[in-house]
PDB file of N, CA and C in Angstrom:
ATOM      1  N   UNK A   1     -34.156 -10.181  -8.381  1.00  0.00           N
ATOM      2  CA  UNK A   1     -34.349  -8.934  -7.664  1.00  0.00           C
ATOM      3  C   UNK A   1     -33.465  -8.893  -6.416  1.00  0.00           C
ATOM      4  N   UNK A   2     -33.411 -10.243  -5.536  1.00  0.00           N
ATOM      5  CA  UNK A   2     -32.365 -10.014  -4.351  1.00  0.00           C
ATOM      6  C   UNK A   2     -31.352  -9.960  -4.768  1.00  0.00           C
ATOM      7  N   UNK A   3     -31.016 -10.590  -5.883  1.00  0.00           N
ATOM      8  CA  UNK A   3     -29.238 -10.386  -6.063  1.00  0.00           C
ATOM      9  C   UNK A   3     -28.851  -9.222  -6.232  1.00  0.00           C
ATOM     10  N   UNK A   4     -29.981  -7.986  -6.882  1.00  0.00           N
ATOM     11  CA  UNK A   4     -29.490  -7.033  -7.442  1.00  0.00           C
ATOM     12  C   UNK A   4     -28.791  -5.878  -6.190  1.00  0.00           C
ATOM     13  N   UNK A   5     -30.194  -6.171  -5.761  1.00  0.00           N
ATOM     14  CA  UNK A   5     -30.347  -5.570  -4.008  1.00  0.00           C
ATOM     15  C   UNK A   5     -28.856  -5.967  -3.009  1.00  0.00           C
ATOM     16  N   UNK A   6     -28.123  -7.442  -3.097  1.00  0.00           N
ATOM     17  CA  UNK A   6     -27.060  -7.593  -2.435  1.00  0.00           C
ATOM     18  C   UNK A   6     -26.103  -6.782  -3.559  1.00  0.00           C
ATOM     19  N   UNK A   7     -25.913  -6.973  -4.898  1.00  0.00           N
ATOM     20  CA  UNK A   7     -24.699  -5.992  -5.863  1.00  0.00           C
ATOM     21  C   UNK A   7     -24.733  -4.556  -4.653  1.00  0.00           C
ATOM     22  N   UNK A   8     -26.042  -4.158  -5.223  1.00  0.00           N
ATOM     23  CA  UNK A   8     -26.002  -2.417  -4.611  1.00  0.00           C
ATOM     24  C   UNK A   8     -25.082  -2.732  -3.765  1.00  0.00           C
ATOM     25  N   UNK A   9     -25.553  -3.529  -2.499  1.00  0.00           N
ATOM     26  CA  UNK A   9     -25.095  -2.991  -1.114  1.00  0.00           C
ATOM     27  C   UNK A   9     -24.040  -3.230  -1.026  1.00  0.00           C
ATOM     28  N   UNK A  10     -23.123  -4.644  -1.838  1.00  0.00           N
ATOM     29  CA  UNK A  10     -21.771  -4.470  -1.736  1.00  0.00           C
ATOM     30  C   UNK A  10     -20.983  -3.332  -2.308  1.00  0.00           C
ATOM     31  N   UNK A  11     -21.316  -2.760  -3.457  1.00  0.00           N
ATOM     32  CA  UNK A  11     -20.760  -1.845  -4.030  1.00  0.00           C
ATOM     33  C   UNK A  11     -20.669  -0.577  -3.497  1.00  0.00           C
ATOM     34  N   UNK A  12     -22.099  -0.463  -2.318  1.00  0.00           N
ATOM     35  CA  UNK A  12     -21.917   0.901  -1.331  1.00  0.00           C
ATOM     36  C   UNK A  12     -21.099   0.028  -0.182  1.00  0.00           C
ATOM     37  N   UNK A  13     -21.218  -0.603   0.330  1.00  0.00           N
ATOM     38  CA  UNK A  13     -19.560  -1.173   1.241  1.00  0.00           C
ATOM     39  C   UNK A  13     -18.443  -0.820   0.503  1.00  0.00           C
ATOM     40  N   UNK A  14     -18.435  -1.485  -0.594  1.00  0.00           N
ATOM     41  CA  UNK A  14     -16.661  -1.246  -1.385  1.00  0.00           C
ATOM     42  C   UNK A  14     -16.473   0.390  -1.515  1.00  0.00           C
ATOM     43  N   UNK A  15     -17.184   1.347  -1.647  1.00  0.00           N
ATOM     44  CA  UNK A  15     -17.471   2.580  -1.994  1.00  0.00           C
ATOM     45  C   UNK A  15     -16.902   3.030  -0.819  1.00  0.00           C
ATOM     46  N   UNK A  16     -17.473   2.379   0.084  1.00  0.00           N
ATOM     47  CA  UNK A  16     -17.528   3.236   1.250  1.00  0.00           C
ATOM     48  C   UNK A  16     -15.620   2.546   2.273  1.00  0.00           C
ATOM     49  N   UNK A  17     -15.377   1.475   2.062  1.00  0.00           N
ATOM     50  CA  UNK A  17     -14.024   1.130   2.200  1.00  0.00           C
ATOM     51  C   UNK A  17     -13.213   1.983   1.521  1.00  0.00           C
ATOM     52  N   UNK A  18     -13.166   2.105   0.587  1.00  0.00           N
ATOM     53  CA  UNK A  18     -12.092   2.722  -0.465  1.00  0.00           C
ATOM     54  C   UNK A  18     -12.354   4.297   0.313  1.00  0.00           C
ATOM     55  N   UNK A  19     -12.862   5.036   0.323  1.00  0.00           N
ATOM     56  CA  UNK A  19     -13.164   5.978   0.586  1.00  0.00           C
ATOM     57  C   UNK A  19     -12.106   6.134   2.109  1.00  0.00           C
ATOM     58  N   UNK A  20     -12.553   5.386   3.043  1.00  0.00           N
ATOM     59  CA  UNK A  20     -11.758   5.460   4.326  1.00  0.00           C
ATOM     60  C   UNK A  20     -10.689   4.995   4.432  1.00  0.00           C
ATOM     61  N   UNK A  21     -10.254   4.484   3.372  1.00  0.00           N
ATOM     62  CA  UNK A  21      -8.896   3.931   3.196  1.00  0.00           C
ATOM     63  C   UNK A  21      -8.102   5.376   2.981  1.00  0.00           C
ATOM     64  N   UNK A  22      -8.467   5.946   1.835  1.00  0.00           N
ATOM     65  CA  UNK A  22      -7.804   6.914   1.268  1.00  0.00           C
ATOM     66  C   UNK A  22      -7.456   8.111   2.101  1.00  0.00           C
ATOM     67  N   UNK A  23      -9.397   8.041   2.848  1.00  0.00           N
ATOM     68  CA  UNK A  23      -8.581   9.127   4.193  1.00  0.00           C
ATOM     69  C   UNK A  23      -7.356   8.779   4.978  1.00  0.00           C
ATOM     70  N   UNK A  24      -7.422   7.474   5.581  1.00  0.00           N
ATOM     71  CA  UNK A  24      -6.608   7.262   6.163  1.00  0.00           C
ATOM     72  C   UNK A  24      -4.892   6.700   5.474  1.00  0.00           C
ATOM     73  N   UNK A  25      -4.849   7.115   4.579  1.00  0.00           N
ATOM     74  CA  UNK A  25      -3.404   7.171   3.694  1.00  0.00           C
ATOM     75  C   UNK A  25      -3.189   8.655   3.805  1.00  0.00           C
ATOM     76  N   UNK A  26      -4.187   9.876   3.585  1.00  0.00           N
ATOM     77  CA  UNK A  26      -3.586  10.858   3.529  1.00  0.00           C
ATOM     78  C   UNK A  26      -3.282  11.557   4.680  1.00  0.00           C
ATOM     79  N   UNK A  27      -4.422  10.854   5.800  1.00  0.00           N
ATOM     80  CA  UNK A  27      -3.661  10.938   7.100  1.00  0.00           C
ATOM     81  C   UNK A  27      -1.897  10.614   7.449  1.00  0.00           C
ATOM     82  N   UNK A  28      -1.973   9.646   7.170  1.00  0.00           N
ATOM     83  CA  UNK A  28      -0.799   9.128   7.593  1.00  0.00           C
ATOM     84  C   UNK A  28       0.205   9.721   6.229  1.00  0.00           C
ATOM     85  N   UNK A  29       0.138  10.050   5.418  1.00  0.00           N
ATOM     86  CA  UNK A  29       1.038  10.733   4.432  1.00  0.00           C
ATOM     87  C   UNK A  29       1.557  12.371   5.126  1.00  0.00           C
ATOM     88  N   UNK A  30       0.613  12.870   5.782  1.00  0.00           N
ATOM     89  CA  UNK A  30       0.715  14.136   6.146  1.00  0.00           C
ATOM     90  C   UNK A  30       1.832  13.840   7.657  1.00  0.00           C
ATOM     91  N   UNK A  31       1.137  12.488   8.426  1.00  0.00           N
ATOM     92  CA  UNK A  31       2.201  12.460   9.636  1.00  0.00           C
ATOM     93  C   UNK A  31       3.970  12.108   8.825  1.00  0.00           C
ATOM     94  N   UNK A  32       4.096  11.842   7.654  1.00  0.00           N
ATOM     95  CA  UNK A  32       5.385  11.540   7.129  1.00  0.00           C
ATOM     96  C   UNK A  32       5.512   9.801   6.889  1.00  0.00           C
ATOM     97  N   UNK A  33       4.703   9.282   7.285  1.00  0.00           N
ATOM     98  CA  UNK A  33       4.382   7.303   6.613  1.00  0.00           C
ATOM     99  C   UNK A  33       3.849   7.452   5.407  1.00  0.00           C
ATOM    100  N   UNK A  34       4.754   6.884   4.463  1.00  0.00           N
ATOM    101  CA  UNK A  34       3.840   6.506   3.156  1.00  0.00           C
ATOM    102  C   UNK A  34       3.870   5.340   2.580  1.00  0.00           C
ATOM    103  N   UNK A  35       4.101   3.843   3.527  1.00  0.00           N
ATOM    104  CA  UNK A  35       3.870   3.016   3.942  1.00  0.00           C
ATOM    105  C   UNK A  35       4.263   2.058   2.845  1.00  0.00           C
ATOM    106  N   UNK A  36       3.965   1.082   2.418  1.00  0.00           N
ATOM    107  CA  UNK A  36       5.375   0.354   1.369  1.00  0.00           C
ATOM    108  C   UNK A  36       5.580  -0.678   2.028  1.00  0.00           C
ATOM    109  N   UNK A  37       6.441  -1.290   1.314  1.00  0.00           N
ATOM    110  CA  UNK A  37       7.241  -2.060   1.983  1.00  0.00           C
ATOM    111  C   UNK A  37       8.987  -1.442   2.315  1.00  0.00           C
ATOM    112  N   UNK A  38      10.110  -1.792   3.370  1.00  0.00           N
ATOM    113  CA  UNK A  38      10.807  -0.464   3.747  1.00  0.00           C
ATOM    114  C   UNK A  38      11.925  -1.750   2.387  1.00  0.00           C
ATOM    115  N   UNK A  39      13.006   0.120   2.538  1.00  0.00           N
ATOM    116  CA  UNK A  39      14.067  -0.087   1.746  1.00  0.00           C
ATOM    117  C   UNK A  39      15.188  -0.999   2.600  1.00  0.00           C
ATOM    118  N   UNK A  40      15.480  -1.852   1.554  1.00  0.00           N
ATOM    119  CA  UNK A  40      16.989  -2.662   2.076  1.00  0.00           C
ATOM    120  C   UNK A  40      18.426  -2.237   1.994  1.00  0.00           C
ATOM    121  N   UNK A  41      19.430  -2.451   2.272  1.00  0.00           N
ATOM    122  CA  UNK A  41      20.425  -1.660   2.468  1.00  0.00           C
ATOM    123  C   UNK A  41      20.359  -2.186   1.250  1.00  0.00           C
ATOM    124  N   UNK A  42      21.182  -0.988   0.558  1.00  0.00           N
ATOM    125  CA  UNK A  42      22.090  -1.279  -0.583  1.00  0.00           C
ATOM    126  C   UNK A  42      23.332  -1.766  -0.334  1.00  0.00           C
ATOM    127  N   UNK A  43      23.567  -3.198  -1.597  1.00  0.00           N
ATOM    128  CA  UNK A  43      25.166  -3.457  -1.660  1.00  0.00           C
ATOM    129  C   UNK A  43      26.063  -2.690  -1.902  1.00  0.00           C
ATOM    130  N   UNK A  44      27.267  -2.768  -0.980  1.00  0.00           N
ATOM    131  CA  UNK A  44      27.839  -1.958  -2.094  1.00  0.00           C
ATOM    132  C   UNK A  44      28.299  -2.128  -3.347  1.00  0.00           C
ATOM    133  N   UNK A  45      28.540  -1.168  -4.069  1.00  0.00           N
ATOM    134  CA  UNK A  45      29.297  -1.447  -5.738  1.00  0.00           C
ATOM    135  C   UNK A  45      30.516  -1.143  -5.755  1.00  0.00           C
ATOM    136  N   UNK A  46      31.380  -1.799  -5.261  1.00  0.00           N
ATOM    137  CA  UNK A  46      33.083  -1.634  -5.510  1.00  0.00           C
ATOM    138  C   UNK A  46      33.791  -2.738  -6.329  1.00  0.00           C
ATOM    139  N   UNK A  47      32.840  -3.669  -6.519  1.00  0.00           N
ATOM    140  CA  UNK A  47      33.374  -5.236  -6.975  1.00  0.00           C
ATOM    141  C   UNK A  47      34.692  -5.641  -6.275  1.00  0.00           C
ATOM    142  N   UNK A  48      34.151  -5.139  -4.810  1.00  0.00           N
ATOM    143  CA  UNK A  48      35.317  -5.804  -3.720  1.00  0.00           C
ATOM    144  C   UNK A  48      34.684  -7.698  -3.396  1.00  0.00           C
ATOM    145  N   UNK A  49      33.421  -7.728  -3.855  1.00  0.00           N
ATOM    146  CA  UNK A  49      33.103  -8.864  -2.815  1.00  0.00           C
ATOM    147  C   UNK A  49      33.195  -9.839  -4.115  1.00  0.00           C
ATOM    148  N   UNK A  50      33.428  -9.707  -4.865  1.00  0.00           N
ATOM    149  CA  UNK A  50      33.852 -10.695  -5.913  1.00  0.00           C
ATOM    150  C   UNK A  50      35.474 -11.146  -6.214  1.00  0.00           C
ATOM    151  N   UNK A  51      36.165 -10.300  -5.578  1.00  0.00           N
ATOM    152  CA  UNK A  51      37.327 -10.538  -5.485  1.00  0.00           C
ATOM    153  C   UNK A  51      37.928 -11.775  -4.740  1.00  0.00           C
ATOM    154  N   UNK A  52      39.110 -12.249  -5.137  1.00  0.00           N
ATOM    155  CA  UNK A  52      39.766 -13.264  -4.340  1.00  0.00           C
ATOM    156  C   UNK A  52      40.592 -13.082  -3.082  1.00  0.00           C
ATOM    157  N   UNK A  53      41.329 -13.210  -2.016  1.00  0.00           N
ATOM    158  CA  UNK A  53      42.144 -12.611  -1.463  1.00  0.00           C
ATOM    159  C   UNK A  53      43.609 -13.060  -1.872  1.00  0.00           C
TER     160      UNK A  53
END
């Protein structure tokens, strides 16, 4: 019976995390963050850096 009683209550925690998470993604989606990890420069593609001199 207690275990069942701790399931519930984690599952209304996890419920309730997920929930404020999401607000706070669409918050921050609307300020223009849509958070990631950021982009790296691209190499360039000329097949200059494989060359010899």
């Amino acid at each position: 019976m207690s275990f069942a009683v701790l399931a519930v209550a984690g599952q209304i925690e996890r419920n309730y995390i997920r929930e404020k998470s999401l607000e706070e993604q669409v918050i921050a989606a609307a300020k223009g963050n849509h958070g990631g990890r950021p982009k790296v420069f691209p190499r360039p593609r000329g097949g200059t850096a494989d060359r010899t001199p």
